[in-house]
Protein backbone atom coordinates (compact mmCIF):
# COMPACT_ATOMS: atom_id res chain seq x y z
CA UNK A 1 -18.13 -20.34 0.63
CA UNK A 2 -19.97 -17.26 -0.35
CA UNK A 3 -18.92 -17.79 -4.27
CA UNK A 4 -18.88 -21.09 -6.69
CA UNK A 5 -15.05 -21.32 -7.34
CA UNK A 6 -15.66 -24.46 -9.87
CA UNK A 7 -17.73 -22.91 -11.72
CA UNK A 8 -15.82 -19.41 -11.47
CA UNK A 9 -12.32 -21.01 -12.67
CA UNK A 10 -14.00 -21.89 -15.61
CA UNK A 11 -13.98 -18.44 -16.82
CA UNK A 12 -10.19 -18.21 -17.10
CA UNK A 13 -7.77 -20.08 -19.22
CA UNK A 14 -6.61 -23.01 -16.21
CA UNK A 15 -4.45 -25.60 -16.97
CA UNK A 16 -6.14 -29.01 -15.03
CA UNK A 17 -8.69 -30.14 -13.15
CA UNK A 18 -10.72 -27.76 -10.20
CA UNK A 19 -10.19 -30.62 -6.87
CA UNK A 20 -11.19 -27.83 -3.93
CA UNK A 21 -10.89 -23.90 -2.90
CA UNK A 22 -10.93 -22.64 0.06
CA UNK A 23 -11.17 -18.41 1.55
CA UNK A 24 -7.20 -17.68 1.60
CA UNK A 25 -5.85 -14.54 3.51
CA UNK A 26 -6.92 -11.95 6.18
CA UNK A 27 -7.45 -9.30 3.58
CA UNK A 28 -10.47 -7.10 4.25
CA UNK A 29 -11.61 -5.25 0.73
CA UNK A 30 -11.59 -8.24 -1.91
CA UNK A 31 -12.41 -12.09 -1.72
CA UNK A 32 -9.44 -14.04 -1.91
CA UNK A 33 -9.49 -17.63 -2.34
CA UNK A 34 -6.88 -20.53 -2.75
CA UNK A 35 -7.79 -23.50 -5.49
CA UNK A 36 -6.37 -26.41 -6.25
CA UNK A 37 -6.21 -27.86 -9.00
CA UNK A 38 -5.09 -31.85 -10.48
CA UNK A 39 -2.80 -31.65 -13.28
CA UNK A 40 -2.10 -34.89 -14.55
CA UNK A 41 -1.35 -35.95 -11.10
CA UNK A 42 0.33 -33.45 -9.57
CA UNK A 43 -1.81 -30.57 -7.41
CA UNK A 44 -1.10 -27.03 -8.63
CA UNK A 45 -2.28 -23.99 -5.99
CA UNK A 46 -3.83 -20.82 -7.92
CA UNK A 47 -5.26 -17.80 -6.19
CA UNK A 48 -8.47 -16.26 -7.31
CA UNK A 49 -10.21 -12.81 -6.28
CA UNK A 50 -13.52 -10.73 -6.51
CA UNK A 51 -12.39 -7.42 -6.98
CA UNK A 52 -14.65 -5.34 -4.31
CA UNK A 53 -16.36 -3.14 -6.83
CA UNK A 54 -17.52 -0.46 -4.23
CA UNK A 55 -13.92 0.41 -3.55
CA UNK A 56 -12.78 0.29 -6.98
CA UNK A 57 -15.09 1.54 -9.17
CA UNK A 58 -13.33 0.98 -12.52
CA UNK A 59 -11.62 -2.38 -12.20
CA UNK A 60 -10.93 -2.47 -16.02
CA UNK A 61 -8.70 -0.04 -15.37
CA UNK A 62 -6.58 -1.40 -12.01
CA UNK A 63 -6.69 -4.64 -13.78
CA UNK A 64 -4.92 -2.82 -16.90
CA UNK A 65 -2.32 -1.44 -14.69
CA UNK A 66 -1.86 -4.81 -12.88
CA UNK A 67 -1.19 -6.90 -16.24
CA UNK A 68 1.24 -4.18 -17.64
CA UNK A 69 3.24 -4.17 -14.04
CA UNK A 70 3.10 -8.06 -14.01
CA UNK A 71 4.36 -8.88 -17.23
CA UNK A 72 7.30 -6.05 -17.10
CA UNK A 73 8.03 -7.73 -13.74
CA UNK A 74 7.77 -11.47 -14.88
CA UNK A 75 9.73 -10.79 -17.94
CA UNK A 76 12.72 -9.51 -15.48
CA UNK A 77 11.88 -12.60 -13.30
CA UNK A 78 12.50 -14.99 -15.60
CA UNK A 79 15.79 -13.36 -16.81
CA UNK A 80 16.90 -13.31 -13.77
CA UNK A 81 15.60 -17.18 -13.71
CA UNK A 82 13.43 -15.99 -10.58
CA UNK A 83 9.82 -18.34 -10.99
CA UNK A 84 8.52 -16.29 -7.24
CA UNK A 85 9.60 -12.93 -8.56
CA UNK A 86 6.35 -11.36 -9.57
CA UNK A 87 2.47 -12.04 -10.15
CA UNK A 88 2.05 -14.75 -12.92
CA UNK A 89 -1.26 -13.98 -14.04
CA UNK A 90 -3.49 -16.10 -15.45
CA UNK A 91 -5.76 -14.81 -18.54
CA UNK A 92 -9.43 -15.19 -19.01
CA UNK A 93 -11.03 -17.35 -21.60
CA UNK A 94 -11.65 -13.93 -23.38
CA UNK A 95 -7.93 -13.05 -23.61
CA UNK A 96 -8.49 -10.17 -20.78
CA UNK A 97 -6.62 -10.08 -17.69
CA UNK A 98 -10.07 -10.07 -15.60
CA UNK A 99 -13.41 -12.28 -15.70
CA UNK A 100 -16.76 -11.26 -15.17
CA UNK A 101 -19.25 -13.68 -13.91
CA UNK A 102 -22.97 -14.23 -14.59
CA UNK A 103 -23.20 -11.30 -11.30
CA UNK A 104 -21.28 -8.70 -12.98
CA UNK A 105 -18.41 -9.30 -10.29
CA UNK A 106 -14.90 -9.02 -11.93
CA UNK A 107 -12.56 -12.14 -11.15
CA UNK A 108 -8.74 -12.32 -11.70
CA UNK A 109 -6.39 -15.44 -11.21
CA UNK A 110 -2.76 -15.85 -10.75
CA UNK A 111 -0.66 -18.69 -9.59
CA UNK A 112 -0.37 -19.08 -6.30
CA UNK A 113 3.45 -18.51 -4.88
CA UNK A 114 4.34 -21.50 -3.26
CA UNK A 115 7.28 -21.57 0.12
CA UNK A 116 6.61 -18.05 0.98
CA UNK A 117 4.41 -16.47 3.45
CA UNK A 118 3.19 -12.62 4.92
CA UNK A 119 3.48 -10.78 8.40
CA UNK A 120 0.94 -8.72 9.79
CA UNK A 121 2.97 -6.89 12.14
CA UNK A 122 6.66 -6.19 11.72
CA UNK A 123 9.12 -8.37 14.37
CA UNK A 124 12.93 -6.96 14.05
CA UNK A 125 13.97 -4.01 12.48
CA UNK A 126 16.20 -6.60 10.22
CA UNK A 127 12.47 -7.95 8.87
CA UNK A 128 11.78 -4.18 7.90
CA UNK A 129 15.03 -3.69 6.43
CA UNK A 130 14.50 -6.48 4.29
CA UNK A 131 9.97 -5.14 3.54
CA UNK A 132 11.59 -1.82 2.31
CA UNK A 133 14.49 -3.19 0.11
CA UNK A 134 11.21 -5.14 -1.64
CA UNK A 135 9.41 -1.98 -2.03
CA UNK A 136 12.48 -0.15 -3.29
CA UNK A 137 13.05 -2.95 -5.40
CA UNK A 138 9.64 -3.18 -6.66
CA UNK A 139 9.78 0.88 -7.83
CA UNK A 140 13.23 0.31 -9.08
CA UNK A 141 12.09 -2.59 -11.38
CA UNK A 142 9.39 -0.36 -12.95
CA UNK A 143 10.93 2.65 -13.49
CA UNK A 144 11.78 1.57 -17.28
CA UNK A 145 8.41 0.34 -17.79
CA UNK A 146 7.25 0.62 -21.33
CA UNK A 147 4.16 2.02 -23.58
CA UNK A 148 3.21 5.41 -21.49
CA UNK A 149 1.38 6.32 -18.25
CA UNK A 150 -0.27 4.08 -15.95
CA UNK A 151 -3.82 4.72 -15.74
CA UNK A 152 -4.72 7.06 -12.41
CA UNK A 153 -6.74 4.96 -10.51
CA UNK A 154 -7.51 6.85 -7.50
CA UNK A 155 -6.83 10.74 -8.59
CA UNK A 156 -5.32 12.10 -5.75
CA UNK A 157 -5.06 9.66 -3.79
CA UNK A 158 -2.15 11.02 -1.67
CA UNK A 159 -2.73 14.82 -2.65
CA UNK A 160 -2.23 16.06 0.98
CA UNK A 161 -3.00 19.53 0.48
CA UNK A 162 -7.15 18.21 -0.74
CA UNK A 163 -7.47 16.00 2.14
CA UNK A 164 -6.46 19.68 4.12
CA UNK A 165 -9.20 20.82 2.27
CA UNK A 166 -11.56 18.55 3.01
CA UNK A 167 -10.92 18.69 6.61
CA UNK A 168 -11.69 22.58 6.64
CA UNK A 169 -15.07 21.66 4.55
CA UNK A 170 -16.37 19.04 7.62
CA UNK A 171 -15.04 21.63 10.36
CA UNK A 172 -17.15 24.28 8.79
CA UNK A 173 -20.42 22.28 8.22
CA UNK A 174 -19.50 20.43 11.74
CA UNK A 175 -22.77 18.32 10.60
CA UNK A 176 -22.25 16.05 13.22
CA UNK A 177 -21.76 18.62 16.30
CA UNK A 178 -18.08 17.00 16.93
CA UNK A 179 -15.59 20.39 16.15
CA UNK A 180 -15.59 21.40 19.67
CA UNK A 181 -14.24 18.33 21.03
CA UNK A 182 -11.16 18.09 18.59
CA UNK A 183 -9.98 21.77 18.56
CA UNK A 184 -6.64 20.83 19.60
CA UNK A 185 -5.99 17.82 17.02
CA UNK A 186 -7.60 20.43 14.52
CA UNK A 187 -5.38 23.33 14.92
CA UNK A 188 -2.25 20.46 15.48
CA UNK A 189 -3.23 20.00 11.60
CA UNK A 190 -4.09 23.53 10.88
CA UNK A 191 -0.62 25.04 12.04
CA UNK A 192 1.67 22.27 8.96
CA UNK A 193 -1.00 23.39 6.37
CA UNK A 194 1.81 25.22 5.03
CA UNK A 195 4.17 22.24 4.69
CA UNK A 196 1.57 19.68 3.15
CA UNK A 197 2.26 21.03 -0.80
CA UNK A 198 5.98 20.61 -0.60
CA UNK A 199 6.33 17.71 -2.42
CA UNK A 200 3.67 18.36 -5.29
CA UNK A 201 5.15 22.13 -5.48
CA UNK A 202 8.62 20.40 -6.44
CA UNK A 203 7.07 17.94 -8.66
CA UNK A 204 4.90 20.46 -10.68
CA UNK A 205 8.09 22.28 -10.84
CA UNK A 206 10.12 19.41 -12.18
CA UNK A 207 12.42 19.10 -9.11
CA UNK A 208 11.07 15.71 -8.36
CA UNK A 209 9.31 13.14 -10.86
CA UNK A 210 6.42 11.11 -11.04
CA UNK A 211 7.57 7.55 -10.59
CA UNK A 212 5.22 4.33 -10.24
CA UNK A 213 4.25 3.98 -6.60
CA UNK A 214 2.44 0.43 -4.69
CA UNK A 215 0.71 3.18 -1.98
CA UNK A 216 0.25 0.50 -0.02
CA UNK A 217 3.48 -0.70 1.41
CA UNK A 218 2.51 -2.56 4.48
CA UNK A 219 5.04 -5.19 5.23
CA UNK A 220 1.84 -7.65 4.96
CA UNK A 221 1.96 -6.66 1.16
CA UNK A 222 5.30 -8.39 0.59
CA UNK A 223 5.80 -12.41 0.27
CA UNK A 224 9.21 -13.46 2.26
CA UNK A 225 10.76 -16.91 2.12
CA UNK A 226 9.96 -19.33 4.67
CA UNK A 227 13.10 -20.42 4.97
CA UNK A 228 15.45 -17.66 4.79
CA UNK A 229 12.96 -14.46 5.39
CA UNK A 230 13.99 -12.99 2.15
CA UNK A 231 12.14 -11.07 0.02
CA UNK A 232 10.35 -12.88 -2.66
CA UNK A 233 7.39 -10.70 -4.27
CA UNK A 234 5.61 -7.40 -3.87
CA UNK A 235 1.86 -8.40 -3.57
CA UNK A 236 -1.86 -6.60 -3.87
CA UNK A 237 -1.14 -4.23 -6.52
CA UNK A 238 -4.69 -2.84 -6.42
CA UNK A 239 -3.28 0.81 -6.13
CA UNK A 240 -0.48 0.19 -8.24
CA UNK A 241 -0.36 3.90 -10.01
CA UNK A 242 1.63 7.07 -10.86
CA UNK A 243 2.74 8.78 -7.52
CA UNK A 244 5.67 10.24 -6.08
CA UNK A 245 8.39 7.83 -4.36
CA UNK A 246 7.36 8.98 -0.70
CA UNK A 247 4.52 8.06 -0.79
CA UNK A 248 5.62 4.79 -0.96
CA UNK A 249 8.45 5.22 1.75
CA UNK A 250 6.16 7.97 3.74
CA UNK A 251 3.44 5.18 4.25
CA UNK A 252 6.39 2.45 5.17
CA UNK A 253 7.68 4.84 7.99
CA UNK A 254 3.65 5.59 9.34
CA UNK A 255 2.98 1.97 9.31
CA UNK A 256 6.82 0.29 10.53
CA UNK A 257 8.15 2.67 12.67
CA UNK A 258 5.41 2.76 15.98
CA UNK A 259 5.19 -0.09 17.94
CA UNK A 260 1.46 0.52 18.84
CA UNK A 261 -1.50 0.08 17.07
CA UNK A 262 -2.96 2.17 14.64
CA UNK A 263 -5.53 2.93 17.53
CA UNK A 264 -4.14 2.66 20.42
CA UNK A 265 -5.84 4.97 23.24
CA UNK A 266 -2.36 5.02 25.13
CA UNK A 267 -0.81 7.15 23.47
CA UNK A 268 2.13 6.74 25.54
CA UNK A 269 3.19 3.76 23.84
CA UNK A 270 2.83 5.58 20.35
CA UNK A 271 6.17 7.38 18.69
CA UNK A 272 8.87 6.55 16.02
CA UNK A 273 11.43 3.86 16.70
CA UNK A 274 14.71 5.36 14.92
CA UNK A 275 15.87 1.63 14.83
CA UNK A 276 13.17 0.58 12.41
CA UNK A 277 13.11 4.08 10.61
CA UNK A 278 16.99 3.67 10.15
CA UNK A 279 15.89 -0.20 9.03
CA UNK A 280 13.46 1.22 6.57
CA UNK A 281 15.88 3.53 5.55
CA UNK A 282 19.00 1.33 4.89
CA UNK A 283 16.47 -1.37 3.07
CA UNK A 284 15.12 1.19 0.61
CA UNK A 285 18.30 2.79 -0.09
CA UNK A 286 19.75 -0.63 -0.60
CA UNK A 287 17.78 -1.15 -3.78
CA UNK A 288 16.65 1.92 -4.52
CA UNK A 289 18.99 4.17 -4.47
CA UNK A 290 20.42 4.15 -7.94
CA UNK A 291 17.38 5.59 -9.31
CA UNK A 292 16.59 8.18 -7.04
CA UNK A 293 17.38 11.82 -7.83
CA UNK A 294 19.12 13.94 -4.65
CA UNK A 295 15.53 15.74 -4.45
CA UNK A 296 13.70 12.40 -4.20
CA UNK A 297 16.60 11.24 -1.60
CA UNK A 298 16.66 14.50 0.62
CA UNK A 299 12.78 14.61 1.11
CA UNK A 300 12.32 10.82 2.52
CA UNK A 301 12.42 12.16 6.19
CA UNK A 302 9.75 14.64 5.23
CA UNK A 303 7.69 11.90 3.88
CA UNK A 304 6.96 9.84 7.05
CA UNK A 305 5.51 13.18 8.72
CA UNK A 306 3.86 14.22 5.57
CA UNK A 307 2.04 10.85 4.95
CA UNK A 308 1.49 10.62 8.62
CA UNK A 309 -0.30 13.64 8.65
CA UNK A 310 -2.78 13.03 5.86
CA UNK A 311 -4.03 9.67 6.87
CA UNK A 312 -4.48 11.49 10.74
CA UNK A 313 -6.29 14.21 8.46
CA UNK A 314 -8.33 12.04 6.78
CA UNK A 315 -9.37 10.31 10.40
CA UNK A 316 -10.15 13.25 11.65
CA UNK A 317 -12.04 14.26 8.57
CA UNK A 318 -14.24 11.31 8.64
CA UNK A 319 -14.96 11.80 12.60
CA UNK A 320 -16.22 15.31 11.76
CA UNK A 321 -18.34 14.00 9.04
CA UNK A 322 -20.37 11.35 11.22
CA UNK A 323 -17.95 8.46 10.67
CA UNK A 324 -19.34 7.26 7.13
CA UNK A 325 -15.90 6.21 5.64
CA UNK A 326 -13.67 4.29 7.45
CA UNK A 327 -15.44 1.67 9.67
CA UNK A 328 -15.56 1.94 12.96
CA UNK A 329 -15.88 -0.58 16.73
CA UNK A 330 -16.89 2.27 19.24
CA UNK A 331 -17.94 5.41 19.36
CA UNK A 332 -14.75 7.74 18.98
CA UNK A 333 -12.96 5.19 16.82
CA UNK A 334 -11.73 7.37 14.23
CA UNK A 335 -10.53 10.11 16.63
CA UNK A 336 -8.56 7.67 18.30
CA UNK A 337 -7.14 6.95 14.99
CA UNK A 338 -6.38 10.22 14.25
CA UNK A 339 -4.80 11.08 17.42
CA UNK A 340 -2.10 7.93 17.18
CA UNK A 341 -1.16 9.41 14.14
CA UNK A 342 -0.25 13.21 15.22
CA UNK A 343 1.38 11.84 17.94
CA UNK A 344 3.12 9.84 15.62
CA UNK A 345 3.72 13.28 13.91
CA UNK A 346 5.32 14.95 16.84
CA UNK A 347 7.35 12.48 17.61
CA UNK A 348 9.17 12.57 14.10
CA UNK A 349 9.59 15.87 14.41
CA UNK A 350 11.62 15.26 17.72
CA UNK A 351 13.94 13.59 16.00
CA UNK A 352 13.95 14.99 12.54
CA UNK A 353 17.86 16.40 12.77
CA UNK A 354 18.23 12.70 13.65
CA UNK A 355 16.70 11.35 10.55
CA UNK A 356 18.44 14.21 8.43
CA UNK A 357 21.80 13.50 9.86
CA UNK A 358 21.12 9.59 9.12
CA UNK A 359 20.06 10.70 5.50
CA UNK A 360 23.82 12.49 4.86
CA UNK A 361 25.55 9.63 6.03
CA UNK A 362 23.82 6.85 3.83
């Protein structure tokens, strides 16, 4: 192991003896690892992890939003006499929710939940009901949270009208001689310009609120019982921040709905399974819907193209631009991201009346 996890877990306020750690996970932007420790006899799990300081450049502040959501969560978990319900963190010998070690790398520690486990890919559209009513939950359960704004970790983070903007800025410098080649997935983005403000229009206008959002809701990013499949906890609440509800679902239907991968060069086998969008659908409804204003209901269709579109917009941004974000196995890498995702695109917008007409009815 890259870090000294003995020597590490003394920074934080641990109950026991360190026995062993070990690299937990298939995460790719922090260091996660799994110690044990001996208390009084009995081996306790804990999970520690370097936040990745290059991709979040203020970790004061995600680990401020992090303890507020955790503790607002646990306090409901325990009411509702629920030990697996949230992130029980574990606080540093200086009272703060973080460490930082003798490297100036910042450390947090929670217990680790025992009995449950994640998925990488999505298996039955029953499985994806059951990843969005977690996500739904997990918005529902801080919608009353206390003492003001979360901090804005990533500003604009999904402000799809920017990442437009940005696109037009690495078409006109074309620095890396590529705009020729993607004129057709550029004007396929240029000609919904129009449509990417919608949903920050009706929020600036008061039509639809600013809610706490994961922005992350990969099904890998919830815990579910190994022996039932239920939902146990929301996990990785890195970009836990003030957002807009589809962003949330938006990202659920992008990342559930296809059954290829994210860059698949067939794009034959990429579109939108209405199963697992009417799974995603049902789940987040289930648990979410008695918050959710008729603005914030209507537009959940919309959000699947609209978040869709920006992360194909931001592939396509980066290929223009020399490939210096997002890493990359081969050559066109990022373009064959970006494609996946506007065919994704089209093929919601095949079956948009669908979606709508599935919308009324629930």
């Amino acid at each position: 192991m890259k870090h000294d996890l003995s020597r590490i877990s003394g920074l934080f306020r641990m109950h026991g003896l360190f026995v062993s750690a070990e690299p937990y996970g298939t995460g790719h932007i922090n260091d996660t690892y799994k110690a044990t420790f001996d208390q009084s006899g009995t081996r306790v799990n804990y999970i520690f992890q370097r936040i990745n300081g290059n991709v979040f450049k203020k970790p004061e502040d995600v680990m401020k939003n992090m303890a507020r959501v955790c503790a607002h969560l646990g306090g409901k978990a325990r009411a509702a006499h629920d030990p697996r319900g949230a992130i029980d963190l574990v606080s540093a010998q200086t009272g703060e929710p973080f460490a930082v070690d003798a490297e100036g790398n910042f450390w947090r520690a929670y217990c680790f939940i025992e009995n449950a486990r994640t998925f990488d890919v999505i298996e039955s559209a029953a499985q994806a009901r059951l990843a969005a009513q977690a996500f739904g939950g997990f918005q529902c359960g801080l919608v009353d949270l206390p003492g003001g704004r979360l901090i804005d970790t990533i500003p604009d983070f999904h402000n799809t009208p920017k990442r437009i903007e940005a696109l037009e800025r690495a078409a006109s410098s074309d620095k890396a001689g590529r705009l020729r080649e993607v004129k057709k997935e550029f004007d396929f983005i240029m000609a919904r310009k129009e449509e990417c403000g919608v949903l920050l229009d009706l929020n600036a206008k008061g039509e639809i609120p600013e809610r706490i959002t994961h922005n992350d809701t990969k099904l890998n990013n919830v815990l579910l019982d190994c022996r039932t499949g239920n939902p146990v906890c929301v996990i990785d609440l890195d970009t836990v921040m003030p957002g807009l509800v589809h962003y949330d679902f938006g990202d659920m239907v992008r990342t559930g709905t296809s059954p290829a991968l994210e860059d698949e060069k067939d794009l034959s086998k990429v579109f939108m399974q209405f199963d697992m969008f009417e799974a995603l659908l049902r789940g987040y409804l289930d648990s979410a819907k008695s918050f959710l204003t008729p603005a914030e209901k209507h537009y959940l269709p919309f959000s699947g193209k609209l978040i869709t579109l920006e992360i194909g917009t931001r592939f396509l941004t980066d290929y223009l631009e020399g490939d210096v974000y997002f890493k990359i196995h081969r050559p066109e890498h990022n373009l064959d991201r970006c494609r996946t995702q506007l065919k994704l695109v089209e093929s919601i917008e095949k079956q948009y009346d669908r979606m709508m007409k599935l919308l009324e009815t629930l």
